[in-house]
N, C-alpha and C. Protein backbone atom coordinates (compact mmCIF):
# COMPACT_ATOMS: atom_id res chain seq x y z
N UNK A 1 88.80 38.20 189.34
CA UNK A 1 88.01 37.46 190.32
C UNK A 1 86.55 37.83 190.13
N UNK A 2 85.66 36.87 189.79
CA UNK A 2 84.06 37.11 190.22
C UNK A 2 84.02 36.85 191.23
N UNK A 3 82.79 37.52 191.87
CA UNK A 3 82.08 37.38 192.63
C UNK A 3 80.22 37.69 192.58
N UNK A 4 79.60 36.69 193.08
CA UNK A 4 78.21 36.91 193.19
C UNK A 4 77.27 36.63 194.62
N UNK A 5 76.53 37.39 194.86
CA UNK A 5 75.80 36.91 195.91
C UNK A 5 74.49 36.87 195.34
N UNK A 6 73.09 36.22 195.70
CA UNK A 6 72.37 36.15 195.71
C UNK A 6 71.60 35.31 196.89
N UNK A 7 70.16 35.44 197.06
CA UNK A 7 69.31 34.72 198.25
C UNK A 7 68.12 34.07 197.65
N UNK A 8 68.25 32.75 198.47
CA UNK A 8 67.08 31.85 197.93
C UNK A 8 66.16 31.59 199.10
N UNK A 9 65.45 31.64 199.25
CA UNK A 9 64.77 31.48 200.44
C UNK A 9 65.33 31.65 201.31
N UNK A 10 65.60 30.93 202.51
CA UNK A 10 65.81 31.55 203.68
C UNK A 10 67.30 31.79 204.05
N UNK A 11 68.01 31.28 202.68
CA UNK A 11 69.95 31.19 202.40
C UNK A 11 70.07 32.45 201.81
N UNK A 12 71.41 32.60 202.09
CA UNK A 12 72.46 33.50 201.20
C UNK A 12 73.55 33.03 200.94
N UNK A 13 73.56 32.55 199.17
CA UNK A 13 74.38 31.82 198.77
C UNK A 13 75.74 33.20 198.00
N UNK A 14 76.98 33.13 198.51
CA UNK A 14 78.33 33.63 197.71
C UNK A 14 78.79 32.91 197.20
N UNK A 15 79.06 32.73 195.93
CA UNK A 15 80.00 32.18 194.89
C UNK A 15 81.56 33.35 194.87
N UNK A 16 82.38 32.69 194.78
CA UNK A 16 83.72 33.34 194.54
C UNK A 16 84.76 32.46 193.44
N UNK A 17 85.51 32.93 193.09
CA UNK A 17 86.59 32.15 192.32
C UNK A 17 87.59 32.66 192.97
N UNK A 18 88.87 31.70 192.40
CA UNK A 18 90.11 31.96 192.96
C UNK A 18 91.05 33.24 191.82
N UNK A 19 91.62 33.73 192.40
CA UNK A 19 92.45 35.07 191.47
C UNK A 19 93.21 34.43 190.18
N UNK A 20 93.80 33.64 190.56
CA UNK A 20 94.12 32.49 189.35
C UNK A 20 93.20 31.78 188.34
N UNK A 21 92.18 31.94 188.83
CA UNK A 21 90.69 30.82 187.95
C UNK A 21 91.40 30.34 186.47
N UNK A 22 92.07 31.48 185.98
CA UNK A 22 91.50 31.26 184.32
C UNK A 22 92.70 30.49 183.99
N UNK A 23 93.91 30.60 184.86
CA UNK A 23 94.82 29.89 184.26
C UNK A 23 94.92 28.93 185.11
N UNK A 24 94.18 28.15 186.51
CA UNK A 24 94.28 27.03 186.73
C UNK A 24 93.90 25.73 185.91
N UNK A 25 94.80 24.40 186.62
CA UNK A 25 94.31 23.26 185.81
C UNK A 25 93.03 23.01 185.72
N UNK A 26 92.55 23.10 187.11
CA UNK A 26 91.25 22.52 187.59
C UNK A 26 90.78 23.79 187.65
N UNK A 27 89.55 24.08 187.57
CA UNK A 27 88.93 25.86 188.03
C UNK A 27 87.70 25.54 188.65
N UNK A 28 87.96 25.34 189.72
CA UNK A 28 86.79 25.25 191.23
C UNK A 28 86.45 26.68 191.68
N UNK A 29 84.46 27.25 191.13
CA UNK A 29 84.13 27.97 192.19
C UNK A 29 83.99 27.73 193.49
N UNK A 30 84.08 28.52 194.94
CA UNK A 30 83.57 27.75 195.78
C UNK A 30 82.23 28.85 196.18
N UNK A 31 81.35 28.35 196.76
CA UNK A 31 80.40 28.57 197.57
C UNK A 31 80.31 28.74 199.11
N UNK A 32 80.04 29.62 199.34
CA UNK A 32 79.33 29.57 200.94
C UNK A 32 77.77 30.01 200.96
N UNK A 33 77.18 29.38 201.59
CA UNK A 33 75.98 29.72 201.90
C UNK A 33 75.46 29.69 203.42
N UNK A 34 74.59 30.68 203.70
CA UNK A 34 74.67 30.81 204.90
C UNK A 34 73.06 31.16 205.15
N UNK A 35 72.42 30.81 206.26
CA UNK A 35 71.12 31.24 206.86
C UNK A 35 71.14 32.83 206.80
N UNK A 36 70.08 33.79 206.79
CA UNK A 36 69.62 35.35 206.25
C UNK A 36 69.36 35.63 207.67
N UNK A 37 68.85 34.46 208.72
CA UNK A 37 68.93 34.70 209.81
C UNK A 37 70.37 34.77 210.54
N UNK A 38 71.42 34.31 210.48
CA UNK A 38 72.76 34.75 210.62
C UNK A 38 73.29 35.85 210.57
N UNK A 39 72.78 36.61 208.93
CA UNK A 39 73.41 37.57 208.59
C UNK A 39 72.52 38.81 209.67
N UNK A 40 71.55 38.65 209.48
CA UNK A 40 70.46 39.90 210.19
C UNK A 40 71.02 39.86 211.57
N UNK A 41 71.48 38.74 212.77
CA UNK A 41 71.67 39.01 213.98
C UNK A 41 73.15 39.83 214.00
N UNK A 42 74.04 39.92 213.04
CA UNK A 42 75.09 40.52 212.95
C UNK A 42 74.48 42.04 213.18
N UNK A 43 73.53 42.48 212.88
CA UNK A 43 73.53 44.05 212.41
C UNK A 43 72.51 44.10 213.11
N UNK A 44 72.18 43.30 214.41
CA UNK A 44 70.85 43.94 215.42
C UNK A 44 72.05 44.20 216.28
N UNK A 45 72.93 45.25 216.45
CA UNK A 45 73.54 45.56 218.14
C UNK A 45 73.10 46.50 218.05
């Protein structure tokens, strides 16, 4: 499984693959990306 994170401006984009990737038919990464403001209100308590 890869995995990557990186941030583009004001996102934080994760790429992941599935545990299978290499031997599926189709091999779809998926993405989530999320606002940096999201992640930061998690870790103000």
């Amino acid at each position: 499984m890869n995995e990557e994170i990186t941030i583009s401006g004001n996102r934080i984009y994760i790429v992941f693959e599935s545990v299978s990737f290499y031997s599926a038919e189709q091999r779809v990464d998926r993405v989530c990306a999320l606002p940096v403001s999201y992640v930061t209100k998690l870790t103000k308590k």
